[in-house]
N, C-alpha and C. Protein backbone atom coordinates (compact mmCIF):
# COMPACT_ATOMS: atom_id res chain seq x y z
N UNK A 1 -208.78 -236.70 -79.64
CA UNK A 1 -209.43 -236.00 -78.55
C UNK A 1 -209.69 -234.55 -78.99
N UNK A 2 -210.60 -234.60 -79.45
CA UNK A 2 -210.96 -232.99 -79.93
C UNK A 2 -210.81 -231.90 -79.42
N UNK A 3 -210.98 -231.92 -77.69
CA UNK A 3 -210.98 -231.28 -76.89
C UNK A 3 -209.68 -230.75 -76.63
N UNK A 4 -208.82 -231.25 -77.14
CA UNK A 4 -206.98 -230.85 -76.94
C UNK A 4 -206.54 -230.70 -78.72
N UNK A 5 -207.23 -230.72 -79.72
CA UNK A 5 -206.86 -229.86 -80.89
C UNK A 5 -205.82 -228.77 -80.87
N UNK A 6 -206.66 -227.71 -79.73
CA UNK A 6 -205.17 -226.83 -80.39
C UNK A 6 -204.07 -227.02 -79.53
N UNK A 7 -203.60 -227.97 -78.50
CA UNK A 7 -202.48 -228.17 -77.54
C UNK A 7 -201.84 -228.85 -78.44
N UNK A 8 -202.69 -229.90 -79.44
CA UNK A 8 -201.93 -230.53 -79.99
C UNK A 8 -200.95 -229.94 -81.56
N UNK A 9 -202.04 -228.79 -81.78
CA UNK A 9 -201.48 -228.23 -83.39
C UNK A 9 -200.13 -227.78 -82.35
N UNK A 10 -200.60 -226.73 -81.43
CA UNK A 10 -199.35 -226.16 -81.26
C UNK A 10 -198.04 -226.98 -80.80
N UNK A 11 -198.35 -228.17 -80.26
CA UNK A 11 -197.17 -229.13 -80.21
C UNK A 11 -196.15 -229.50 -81.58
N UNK A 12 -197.43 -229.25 -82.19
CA UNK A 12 -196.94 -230.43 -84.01
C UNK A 12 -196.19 -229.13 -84.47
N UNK A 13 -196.65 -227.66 -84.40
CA UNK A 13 -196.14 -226.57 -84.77
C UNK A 13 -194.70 -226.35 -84.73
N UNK A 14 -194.77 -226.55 -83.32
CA UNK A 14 -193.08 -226.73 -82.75
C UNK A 14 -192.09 -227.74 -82.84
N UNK A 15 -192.42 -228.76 -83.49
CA UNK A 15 -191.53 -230.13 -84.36
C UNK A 15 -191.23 -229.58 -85.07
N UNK A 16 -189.84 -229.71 -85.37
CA UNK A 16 -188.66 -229.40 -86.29
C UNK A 16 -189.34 -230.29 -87.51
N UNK A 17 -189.77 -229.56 -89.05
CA UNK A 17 -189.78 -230.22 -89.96
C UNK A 17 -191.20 -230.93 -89.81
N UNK A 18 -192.12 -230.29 -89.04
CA UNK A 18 -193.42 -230.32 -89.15
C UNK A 18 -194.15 -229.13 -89.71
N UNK A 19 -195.18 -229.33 -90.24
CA UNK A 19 -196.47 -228.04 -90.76
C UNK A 19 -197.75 -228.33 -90.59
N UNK A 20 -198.53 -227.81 -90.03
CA UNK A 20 -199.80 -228.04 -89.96
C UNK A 20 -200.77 -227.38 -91.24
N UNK A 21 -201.44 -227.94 -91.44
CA UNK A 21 -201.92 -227.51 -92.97
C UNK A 21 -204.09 -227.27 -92.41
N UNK A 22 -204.19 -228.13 -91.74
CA UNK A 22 -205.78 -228.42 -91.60
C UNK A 22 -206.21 -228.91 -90.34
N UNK A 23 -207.44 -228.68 -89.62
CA UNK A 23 -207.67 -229.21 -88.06
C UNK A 23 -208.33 -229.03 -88.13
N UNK A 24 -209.70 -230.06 -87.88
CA UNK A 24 -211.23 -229.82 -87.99
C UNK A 24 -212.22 -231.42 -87.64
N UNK A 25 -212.49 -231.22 -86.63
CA UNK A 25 -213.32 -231.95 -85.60
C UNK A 25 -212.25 -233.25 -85.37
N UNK A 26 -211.35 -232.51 -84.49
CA UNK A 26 -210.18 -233.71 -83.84
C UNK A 26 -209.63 -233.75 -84.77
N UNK A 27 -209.57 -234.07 -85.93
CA UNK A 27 -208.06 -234.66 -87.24
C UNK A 27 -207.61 -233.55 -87.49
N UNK A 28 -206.24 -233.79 -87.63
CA UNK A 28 -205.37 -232.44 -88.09
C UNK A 28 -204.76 -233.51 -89.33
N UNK A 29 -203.93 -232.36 -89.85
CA UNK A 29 -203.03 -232.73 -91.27
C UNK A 29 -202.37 -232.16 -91.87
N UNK A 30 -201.07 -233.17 -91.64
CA UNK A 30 -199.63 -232.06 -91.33
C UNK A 30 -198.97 -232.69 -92.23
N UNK A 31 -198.18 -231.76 -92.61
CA UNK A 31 -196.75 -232.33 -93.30
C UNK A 31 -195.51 -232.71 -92.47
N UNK A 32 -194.66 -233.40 -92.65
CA UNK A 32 -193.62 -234.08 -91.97
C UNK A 32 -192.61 -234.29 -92.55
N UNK A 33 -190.99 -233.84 -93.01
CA UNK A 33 -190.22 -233.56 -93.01
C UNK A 33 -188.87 -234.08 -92.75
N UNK A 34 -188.15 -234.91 -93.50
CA UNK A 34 -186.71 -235.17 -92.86
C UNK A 34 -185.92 -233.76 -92.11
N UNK A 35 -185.18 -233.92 -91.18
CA UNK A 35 -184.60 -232.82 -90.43
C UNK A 35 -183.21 -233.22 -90.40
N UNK A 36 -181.89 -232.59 -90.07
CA UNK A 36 -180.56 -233.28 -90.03
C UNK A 36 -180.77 -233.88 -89.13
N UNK A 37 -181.31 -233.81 -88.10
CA UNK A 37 -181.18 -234.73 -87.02
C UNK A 37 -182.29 -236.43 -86.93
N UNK A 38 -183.36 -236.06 -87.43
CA UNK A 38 -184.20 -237.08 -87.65
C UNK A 38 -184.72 -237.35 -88.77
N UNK A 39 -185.21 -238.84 -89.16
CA UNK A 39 -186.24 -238.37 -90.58
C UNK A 39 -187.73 -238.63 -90.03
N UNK A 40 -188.66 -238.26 -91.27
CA UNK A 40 -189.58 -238.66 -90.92
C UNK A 40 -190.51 -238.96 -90.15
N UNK A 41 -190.04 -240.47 -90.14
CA UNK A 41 -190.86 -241.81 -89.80
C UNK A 41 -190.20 -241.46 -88.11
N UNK A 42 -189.45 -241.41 -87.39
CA UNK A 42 -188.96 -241.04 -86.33
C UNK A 42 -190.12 -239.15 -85.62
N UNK A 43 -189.94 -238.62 -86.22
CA UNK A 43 -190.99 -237.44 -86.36
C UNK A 43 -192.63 -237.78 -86.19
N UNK A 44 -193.16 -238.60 -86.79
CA UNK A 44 -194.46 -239.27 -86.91
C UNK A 44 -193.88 -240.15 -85.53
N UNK A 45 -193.50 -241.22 -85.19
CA UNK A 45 -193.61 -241.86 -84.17
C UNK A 45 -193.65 -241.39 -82.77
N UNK A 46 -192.78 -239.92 -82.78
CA UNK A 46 -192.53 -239.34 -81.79
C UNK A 46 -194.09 -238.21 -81.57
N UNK A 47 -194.62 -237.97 -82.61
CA UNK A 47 -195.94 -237.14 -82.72
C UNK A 47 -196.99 -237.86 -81.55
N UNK A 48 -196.86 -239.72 -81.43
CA UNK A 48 -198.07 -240.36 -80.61
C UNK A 48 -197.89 -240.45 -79.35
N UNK A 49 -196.30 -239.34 -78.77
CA UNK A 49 -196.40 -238.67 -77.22
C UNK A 49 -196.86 -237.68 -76.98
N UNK A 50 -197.32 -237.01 -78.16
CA UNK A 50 -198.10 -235.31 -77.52
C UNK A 50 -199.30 -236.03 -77.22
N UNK A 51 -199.54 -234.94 -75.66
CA UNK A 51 -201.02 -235.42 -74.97
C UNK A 51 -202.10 -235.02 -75.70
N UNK A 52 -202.78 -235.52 -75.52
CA UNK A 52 -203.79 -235.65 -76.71
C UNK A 52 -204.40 -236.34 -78.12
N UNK A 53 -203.16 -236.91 -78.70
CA UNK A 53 -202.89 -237.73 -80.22
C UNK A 53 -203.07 -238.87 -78.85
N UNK A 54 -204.57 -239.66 -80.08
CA UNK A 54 -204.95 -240.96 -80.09
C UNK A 54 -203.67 -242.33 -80.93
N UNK A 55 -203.94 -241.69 -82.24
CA UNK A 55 -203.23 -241.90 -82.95
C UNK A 55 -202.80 -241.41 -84.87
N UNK A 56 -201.42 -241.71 -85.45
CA UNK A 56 -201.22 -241.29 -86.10
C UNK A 56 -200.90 -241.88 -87.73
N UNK A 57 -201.43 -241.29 -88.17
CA UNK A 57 -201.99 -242.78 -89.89
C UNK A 57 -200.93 -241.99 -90.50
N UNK A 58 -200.28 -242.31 -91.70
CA UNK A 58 -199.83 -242.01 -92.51
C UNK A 58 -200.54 -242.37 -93.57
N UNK A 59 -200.86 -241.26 -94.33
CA UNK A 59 -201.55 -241.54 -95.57
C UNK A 59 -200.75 -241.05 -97.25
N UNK A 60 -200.14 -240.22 -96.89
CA UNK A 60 -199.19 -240.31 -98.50
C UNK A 60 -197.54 -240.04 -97.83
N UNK A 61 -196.99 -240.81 -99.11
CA UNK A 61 -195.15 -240.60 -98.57
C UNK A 61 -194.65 -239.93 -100.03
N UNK A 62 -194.10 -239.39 -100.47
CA UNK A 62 -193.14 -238.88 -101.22
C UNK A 62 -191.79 -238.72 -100.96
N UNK A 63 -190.78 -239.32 -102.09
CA UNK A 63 -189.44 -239.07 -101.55
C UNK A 63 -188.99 -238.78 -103.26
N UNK A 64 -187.71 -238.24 -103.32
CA UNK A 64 -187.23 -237.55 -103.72
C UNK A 64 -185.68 -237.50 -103.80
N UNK A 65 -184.62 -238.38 -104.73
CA UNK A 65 -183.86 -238.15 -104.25
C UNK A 65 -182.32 -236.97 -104.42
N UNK A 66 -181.59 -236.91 -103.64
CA UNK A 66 -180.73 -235.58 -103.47
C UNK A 66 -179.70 -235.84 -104.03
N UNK A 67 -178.82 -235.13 -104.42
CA UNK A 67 -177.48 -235.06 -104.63
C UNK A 67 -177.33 -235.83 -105.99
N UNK A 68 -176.24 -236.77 -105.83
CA UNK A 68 -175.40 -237.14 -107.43
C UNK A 68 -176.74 -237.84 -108.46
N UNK A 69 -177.68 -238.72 -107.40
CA UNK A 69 -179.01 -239.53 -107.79
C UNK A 69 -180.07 -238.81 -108.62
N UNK A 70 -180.47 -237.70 -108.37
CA UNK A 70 -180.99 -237.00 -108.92
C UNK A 70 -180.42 -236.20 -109.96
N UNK A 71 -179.13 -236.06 -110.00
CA UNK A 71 -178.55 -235.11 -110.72
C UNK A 71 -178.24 -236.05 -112.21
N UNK A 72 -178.23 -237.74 -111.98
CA UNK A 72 -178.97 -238.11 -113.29
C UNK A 72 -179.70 -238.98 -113.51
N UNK A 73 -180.70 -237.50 -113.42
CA UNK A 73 -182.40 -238.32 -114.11
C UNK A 73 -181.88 -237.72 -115.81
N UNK A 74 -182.58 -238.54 -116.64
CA UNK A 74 -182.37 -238.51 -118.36
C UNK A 74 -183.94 -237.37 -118.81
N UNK A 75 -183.83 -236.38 -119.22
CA UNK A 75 -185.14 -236.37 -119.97
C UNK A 75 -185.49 -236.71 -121.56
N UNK A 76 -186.52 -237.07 -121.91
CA UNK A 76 -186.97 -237.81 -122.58
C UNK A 76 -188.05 -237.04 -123.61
């Protein structure tokens, strides 16, 4: 709904572990964020109650992992 763009950036603004990056004729495009309290995919699901969001695609995921897992990667 184009017409609610910026009700909606400023909604996405105020999600913990959200960023808005781009908004231009209705589509926005945000980054999304694990938080201690939520990850993700919980973050995005909860995004398709702000008034206004039709709906919400996920188009790239990256993960990354923390602690002992990462600490051995081999380089080569």
């Amino acid at each position: 709904m184009p017409d609610k763009v910026s009700d909606v950036v400023t909604a996405v603004e105020r999600s913990e572990g959200c960023e808005v990056h781009a908004h231009e004729e209705g589509r926005i495009v945000v980054t999304v964020e694990d938080t201690e309290t939520k990850r993700a995919s919980e973050i995005i699901m909860d995004m398709h109650q702000i008034p206004g969001v039709i709906t919400v695609a996920l188009t790239y995921h990256h993960f990354e992992s923390i602690g002992a897992d990462a600490s051995s990667s081999q380089t080569l």
